[in-house]
PDB file of N, CA and C in Angstrom:
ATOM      1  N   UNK A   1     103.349  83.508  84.815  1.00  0.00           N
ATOM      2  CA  UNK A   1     102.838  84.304  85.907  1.00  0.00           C
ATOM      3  C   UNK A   1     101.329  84.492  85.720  1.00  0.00           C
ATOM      4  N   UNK A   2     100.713  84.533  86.643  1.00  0.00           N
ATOM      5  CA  UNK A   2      98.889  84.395  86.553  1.00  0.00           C
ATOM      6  C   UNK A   2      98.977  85.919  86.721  1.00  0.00           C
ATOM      7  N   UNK A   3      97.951  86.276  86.346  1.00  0.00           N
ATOM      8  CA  UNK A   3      97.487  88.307  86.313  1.00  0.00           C
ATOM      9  C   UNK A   3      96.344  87.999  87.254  1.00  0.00           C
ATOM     10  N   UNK A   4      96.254  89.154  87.911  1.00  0.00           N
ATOM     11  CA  UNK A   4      94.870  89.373  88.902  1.00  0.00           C
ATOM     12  C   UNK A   4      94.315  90.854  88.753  1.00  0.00           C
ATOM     13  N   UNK A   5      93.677  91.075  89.487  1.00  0.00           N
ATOM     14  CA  UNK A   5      93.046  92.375  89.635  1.00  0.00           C
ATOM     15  C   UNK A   5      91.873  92.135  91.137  1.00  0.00           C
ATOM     16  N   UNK A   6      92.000  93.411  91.836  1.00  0.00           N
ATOM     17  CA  UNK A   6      91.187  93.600  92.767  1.00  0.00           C
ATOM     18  C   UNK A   6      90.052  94.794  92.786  1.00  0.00           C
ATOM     19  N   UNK A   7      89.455  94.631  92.411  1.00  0.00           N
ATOM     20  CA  UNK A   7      88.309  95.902  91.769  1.00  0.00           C
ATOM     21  C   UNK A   7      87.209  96.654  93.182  1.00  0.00           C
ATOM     22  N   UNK A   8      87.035  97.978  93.324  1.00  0.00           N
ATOM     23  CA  UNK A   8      85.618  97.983  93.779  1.00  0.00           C
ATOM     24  C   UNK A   8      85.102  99.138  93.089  1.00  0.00           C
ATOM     25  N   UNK A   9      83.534  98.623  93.504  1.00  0.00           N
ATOM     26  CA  UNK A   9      82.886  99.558  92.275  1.00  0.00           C
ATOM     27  C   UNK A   9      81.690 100.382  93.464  1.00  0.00           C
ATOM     28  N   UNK A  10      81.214 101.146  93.377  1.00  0.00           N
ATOM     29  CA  UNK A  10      79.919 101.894  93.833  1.00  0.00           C
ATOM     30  C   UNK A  10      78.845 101.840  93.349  1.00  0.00           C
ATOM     31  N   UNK A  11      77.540 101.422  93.827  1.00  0.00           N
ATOM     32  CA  UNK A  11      76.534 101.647  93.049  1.00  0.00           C
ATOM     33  C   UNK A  11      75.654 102.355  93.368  1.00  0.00           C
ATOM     34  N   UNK A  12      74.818 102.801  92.623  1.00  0.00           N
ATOM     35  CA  UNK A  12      73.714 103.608  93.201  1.00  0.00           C
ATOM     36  C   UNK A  12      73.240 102.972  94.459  1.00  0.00           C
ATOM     37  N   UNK A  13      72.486 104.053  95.450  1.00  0.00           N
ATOM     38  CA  UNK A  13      71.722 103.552  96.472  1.00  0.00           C
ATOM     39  C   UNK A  13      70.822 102.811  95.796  1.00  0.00           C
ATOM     40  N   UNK A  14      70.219 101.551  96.721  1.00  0.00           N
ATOM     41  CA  UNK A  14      68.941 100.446  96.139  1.00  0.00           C
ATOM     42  C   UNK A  14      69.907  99.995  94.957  1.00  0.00           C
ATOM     43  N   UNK A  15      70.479  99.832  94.506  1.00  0.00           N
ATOM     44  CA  UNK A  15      71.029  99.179  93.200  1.00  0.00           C
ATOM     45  C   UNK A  15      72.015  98.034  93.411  1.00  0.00           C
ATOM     46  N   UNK A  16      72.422  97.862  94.423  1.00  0.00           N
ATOM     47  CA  UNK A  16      73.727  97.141  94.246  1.00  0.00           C
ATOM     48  C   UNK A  16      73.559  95.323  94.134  1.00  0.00           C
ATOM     49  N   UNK A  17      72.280  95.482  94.440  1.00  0.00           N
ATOM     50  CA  UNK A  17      71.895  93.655  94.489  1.00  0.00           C
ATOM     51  C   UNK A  17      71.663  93.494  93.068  1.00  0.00           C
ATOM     52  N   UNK A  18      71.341  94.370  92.292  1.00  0.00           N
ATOM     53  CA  UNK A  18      70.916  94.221  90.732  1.00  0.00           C
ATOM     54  C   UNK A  18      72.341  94.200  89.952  1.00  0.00           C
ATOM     55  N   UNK A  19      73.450  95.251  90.598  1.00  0.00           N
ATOM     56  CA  UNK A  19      74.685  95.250  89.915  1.00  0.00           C
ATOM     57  C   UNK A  19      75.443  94.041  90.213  1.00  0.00           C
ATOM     58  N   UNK A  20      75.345  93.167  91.633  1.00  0.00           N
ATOM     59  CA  UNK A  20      75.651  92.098  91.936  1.00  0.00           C
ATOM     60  C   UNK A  20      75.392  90.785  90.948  1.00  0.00           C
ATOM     61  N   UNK A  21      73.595  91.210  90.538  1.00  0.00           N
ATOM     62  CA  UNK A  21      72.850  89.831  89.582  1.00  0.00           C
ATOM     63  C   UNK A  21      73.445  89.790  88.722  1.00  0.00           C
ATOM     64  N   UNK A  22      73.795  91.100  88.008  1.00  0.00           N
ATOM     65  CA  UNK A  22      74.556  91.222  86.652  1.00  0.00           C
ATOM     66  C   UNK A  22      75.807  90.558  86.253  1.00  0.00           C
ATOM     67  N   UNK A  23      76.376  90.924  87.371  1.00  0.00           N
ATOM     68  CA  UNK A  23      78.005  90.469  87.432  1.00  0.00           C
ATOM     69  C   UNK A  23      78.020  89.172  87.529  1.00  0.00           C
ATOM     70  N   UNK A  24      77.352  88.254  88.783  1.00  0.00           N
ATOM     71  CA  UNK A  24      77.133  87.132  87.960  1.00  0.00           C
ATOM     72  C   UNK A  24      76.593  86.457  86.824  1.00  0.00           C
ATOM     73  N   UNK A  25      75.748  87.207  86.211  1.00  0.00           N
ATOM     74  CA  UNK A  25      75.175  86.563  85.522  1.00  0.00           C
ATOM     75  C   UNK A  25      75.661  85.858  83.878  1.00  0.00           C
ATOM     76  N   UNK A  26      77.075  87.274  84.252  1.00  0.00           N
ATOM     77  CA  UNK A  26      78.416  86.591  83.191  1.00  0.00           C
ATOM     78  C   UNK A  26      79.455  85.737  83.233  1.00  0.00           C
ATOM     79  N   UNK A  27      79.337  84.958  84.330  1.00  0.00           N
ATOM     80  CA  UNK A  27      80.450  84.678  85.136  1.00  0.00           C
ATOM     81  C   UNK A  27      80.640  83.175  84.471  1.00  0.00           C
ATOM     82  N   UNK A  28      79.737  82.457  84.179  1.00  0.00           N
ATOM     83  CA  UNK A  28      79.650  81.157  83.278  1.00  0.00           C
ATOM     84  C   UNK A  28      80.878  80.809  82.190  1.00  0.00           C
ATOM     85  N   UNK A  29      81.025  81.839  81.263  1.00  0.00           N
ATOM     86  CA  UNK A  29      81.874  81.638  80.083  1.00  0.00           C
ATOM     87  C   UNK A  29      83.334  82.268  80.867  1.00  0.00           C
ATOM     88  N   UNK A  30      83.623  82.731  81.521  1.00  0.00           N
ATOM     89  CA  UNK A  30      84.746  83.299  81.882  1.00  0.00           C
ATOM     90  C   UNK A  30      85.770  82.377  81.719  1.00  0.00           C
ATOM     91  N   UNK A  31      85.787  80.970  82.740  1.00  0.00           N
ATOM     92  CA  UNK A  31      86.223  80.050  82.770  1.00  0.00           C
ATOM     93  C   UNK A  31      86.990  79.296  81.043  1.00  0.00           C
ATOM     94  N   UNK A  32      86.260  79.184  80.311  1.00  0.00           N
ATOM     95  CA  UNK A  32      86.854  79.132  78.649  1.00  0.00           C
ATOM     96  C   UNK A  32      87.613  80.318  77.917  1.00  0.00           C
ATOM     97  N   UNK A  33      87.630  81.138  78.879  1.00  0.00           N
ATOM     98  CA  UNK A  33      88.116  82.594  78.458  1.00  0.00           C
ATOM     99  C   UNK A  33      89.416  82.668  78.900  1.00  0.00           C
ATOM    100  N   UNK A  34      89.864  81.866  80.352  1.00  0.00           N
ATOM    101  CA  UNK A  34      91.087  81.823  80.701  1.00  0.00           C
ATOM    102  C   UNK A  34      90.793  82.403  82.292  1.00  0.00           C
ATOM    103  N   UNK A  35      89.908  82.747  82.701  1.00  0.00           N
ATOM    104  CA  UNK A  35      89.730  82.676  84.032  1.00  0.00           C
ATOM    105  C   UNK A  35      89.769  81.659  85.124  1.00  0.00           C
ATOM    106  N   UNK A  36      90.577  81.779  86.235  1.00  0.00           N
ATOM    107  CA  UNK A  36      90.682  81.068  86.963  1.00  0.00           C
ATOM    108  C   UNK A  36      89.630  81.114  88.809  1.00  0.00           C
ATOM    109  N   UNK A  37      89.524  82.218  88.757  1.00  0.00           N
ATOM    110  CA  UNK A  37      88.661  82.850  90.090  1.00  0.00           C
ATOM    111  C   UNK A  37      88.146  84.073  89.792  1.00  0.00           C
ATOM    112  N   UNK A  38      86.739  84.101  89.803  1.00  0.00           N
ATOM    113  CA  UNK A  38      85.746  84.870  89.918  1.00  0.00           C
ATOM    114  C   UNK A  38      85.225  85.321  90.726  1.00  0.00           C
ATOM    115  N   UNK A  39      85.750  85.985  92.061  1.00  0.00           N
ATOM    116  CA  UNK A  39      84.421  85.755  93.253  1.00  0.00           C
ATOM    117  C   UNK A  39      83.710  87.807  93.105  1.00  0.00           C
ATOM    118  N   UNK A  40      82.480  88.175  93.425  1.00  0.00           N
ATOM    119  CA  UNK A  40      82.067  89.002  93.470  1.00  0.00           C
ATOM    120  C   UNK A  40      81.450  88.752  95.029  1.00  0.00           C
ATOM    121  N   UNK A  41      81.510  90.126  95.633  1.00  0.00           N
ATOM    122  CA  UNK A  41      81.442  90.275  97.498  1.00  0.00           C
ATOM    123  C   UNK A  41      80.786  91.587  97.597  1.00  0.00           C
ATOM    124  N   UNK A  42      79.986  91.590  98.275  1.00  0.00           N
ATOM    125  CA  UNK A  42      79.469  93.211  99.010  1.00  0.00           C
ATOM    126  C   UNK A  42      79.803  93.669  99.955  1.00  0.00           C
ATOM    127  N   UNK A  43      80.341  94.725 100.453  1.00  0.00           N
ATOM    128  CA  UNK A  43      80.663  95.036 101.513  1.00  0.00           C
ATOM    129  C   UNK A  43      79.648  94.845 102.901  1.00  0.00           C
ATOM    130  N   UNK A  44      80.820  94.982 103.718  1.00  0.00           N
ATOM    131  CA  UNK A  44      79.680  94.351 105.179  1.00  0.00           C
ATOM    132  C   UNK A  44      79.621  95.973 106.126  1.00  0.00           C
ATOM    133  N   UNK A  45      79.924  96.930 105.623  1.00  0.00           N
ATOM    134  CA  UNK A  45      80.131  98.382 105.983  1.00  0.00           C
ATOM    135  C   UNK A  45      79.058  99.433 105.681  1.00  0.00           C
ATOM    136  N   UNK A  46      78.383  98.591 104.574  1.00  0.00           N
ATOM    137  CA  UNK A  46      77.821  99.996 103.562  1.00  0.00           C
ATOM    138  C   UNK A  46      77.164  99.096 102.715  1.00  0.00           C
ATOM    139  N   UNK A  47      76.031  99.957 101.976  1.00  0.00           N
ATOM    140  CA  UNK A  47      75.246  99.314 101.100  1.00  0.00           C
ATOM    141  C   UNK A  47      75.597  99.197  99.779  1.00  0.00           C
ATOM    142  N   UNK A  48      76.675  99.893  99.293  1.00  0.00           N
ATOM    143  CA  UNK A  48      76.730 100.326  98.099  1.00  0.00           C
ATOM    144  C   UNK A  48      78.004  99.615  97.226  1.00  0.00           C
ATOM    145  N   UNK A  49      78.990  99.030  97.903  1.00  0.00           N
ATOM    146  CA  UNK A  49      80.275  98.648  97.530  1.00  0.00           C
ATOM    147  C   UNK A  49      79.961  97.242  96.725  1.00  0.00           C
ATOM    148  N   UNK A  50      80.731  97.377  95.970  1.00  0.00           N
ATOM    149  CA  UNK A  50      80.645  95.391  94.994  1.00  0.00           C
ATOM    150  C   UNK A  50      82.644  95.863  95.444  1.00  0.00           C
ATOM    151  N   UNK A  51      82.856  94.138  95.752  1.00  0.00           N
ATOM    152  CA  UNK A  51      84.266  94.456  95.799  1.00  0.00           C
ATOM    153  C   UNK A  51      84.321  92.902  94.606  1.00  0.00           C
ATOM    154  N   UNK A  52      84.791  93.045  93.490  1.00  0.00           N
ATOM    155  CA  UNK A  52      85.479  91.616  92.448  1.00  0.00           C
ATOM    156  C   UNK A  52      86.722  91.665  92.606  1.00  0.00           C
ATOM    157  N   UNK A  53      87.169  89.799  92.569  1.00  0.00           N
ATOM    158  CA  UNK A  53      88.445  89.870  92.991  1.00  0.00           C
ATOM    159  C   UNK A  53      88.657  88.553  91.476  1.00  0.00           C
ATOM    160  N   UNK A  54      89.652  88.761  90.948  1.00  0.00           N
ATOM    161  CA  UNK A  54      89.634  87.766  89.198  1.00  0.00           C
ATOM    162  C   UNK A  54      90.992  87.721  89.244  1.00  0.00           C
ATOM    163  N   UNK A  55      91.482  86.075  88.946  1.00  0.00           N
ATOM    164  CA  UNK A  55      92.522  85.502  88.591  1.00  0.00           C
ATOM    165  C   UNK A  55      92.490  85.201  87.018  1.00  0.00           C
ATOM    166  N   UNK A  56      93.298  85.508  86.714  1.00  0.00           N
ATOM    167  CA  UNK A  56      93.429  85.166  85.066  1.00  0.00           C
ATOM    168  C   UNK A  56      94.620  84.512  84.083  1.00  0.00           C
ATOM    169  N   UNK A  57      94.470  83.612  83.518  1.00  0.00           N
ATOM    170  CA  UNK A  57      95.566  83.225  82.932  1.00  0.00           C
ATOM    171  C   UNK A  57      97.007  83.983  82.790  1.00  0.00           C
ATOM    172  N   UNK A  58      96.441  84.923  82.353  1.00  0.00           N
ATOM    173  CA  UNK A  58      97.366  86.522  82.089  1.00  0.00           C
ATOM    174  C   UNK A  58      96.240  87.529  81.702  1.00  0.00           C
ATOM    175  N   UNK A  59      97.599  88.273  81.728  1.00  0.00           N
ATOM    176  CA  UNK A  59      96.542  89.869  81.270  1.00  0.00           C
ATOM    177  C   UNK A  59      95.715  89.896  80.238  1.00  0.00           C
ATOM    178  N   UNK A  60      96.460  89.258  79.289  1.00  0.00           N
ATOM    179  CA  UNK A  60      95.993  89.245  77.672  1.00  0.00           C
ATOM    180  C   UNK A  60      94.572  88.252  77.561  1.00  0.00           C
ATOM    181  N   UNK A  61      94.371  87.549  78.402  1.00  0.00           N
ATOM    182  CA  UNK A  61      93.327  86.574  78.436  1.00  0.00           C
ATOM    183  C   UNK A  61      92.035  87.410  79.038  1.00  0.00           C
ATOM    184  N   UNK A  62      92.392  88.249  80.114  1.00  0.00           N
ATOM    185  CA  UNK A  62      91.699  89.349  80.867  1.00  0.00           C
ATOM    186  C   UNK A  62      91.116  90.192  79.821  1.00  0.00           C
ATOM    187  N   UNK A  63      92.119  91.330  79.075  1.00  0.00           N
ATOM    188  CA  UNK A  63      91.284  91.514  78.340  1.00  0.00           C
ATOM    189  C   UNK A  63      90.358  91.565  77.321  1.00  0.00           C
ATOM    190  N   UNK A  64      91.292  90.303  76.605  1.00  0.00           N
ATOM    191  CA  UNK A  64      90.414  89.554  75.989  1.00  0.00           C
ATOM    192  C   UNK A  64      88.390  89.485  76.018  1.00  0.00           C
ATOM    193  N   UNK A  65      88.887  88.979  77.620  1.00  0.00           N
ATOM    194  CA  UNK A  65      86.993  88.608  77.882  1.00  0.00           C
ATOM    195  C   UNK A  65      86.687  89.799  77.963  1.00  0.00           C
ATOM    196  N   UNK A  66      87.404  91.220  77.730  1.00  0.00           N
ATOM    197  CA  UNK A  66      86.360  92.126  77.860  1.00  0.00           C
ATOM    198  C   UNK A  66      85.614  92.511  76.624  1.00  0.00           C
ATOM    199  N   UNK A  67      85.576  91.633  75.617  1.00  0.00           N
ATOM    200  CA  UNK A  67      85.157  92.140  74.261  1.00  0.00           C
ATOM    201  C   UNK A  67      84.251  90.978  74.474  1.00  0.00           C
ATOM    202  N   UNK A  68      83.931  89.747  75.101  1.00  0.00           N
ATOM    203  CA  UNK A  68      82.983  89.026  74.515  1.00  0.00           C
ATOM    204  C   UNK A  68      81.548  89.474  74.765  1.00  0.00           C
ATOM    205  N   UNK A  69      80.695  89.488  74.111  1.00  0.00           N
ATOM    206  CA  UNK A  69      79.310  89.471  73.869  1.00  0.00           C
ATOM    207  C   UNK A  69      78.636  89.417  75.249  1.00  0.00           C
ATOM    208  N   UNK A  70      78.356  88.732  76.253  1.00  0.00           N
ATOM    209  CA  UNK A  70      78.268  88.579  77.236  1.00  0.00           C
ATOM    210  C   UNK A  70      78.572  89.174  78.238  1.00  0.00           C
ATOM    211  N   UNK A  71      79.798  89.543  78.084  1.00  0.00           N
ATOM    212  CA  UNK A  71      80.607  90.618  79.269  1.00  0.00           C
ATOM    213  C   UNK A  71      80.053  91.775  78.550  1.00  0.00           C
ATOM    214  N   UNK A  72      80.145  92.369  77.285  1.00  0.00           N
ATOM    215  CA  UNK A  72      79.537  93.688  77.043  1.00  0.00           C
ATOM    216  C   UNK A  72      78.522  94.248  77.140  1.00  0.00           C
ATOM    217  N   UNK A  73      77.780  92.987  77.432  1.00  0.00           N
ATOM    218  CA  UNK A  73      76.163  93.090  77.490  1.00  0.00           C
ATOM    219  C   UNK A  73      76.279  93.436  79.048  1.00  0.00           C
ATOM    220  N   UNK A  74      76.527  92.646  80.154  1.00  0.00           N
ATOM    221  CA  UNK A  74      76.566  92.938  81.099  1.00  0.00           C
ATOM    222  C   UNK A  74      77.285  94.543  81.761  1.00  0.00           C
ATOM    223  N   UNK A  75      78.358  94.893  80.799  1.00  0.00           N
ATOM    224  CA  UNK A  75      78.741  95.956  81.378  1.00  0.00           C
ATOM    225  C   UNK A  75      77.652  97.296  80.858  1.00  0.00           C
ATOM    226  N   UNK A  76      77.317  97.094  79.889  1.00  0.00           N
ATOM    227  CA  UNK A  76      76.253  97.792  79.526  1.00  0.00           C
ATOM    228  C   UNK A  76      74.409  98.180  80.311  1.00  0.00           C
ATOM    229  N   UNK A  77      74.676  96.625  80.645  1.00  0.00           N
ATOM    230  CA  UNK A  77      73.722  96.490  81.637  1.00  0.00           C
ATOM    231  C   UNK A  77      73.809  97.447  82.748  1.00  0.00           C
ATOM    232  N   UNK A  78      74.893  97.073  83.275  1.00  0.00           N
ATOM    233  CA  UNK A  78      75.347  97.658  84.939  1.00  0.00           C
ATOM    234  C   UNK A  78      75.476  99.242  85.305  1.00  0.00           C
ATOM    235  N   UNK A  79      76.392  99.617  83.943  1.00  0.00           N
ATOM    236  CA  UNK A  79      76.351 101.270  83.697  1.00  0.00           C
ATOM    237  C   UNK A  79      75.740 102.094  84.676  1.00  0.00           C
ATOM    238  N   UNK A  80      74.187 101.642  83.884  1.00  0.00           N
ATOM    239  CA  UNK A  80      73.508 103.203  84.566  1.00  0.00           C
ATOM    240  C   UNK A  80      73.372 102.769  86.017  1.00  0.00           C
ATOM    241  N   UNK A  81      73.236 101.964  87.190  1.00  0.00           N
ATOM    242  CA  UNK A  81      73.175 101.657  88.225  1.00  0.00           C
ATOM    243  C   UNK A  81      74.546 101.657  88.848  1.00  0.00           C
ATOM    244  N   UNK A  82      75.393 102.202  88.237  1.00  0.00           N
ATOM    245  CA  UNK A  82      76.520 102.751  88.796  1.00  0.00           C
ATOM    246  C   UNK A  82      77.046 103.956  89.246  1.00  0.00           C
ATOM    247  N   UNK A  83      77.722 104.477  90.758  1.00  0.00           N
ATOM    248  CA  UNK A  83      77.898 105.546  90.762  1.00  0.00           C
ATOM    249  C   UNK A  83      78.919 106.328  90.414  1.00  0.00           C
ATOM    250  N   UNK A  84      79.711 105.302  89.431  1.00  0.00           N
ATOM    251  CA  UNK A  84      81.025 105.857  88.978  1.00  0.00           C
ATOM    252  C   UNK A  84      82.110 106.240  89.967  1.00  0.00           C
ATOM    253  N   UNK A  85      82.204 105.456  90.317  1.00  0.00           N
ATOM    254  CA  UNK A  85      83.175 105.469  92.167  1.00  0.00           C
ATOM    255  C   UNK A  85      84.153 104.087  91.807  1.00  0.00           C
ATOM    256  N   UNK A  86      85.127 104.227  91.451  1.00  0.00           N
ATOM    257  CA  UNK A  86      85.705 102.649  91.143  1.00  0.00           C
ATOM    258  C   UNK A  86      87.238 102.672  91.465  1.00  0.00           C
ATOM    259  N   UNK A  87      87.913 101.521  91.756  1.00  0.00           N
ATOM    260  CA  UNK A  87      89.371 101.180  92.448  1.00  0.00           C
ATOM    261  C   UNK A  87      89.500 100.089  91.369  1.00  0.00           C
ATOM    262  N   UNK A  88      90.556 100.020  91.181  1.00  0.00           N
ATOM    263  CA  UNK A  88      91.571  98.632  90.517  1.00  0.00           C
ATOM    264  C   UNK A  88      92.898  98.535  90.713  1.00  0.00           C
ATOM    265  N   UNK A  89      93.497  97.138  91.392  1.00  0.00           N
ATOM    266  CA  UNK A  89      94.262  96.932  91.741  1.00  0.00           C
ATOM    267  C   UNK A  89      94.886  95.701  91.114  1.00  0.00           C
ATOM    268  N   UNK A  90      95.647  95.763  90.053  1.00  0.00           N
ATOM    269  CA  UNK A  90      96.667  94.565  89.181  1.00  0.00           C
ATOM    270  C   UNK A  90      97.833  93.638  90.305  1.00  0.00           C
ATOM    271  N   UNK A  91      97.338  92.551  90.339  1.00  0.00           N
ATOM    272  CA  UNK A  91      98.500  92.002  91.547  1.00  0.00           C
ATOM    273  C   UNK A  91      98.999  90.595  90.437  1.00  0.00           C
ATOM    274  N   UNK A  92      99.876  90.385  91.267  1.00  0.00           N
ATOM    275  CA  UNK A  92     100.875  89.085  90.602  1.00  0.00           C
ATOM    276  C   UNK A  92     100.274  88.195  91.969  1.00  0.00           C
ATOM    277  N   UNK A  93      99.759  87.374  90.760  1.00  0.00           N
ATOM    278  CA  UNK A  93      98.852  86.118  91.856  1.00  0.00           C
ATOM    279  C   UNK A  93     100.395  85.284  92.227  1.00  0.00           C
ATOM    280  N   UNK A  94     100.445  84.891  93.392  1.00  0.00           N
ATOM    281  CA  UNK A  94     101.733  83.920  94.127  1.00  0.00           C
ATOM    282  C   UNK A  94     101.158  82.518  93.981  1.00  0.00           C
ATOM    283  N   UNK A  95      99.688  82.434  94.571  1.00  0.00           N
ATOM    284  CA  UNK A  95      99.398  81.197  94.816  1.00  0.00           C
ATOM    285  C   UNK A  95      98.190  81.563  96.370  1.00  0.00           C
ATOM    286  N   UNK A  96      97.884  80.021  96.830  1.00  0.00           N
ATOM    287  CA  UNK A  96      96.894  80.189  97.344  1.00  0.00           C
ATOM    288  C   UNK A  96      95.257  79.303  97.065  1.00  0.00           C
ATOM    289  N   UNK A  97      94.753  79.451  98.015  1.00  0.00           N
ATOM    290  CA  UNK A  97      93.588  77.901  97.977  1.00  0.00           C
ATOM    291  C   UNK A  97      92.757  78.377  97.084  1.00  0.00           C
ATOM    292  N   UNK A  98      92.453  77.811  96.096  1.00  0.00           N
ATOM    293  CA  UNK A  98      91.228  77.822  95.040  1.00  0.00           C
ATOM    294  C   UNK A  98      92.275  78.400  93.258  1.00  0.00           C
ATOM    295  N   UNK A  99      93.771  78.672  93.413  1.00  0.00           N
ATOM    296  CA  UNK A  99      94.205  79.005  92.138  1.00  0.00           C
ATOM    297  C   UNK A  99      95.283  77.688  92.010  1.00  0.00           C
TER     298      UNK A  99
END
């Protein structure tokens, strides 16, 4: 069974294109990590929303990448440009174009 998650996060006003850069900017190694789909989206409503949507081998592969070097750096990064406003949603990936 593939693990997913549907995330949104808040960011500060003026911040969210920087919390956007960030999030990609880890997105490279994921893929060797056991990731299958990465996409990061902004809302078309509001300035402030990052919505990530991540397919993953399994769970265990998921959190895995949350300890690598790269991802910690980035979440560290992102922190303070966050407004601490966040959703997560664990789904059982079925299938579908790009997994």
């Amino acid at each position: 069974m593939t693990y997913g998650t549907i995330n949104s996060m808040k960011a500060k006003p003026g911040r969210r294109d920087e919390v956007v850069a960030i999030l990609l900017s880890g997105a490279d190694g994921l893929r060797a990590a056991g990731c299958h789909l990465y996409v990061v989206g902004t809302a078309a409503d509001d300035d402030v929303t990052v919505w990530i949507s991540e397919v993953w081998e399994s769970r265990e592969h998921h959190e895995a990448s949350l300890q690598l070097p790269e991802t910690r750096e980035a979440i560290s990064a992102a922190m303070p440009m966050l407004a601490g406003e966040f959703t997560s949603q664990e789904v059982r990936v079925q299938g579908g174009v790009g997994v």
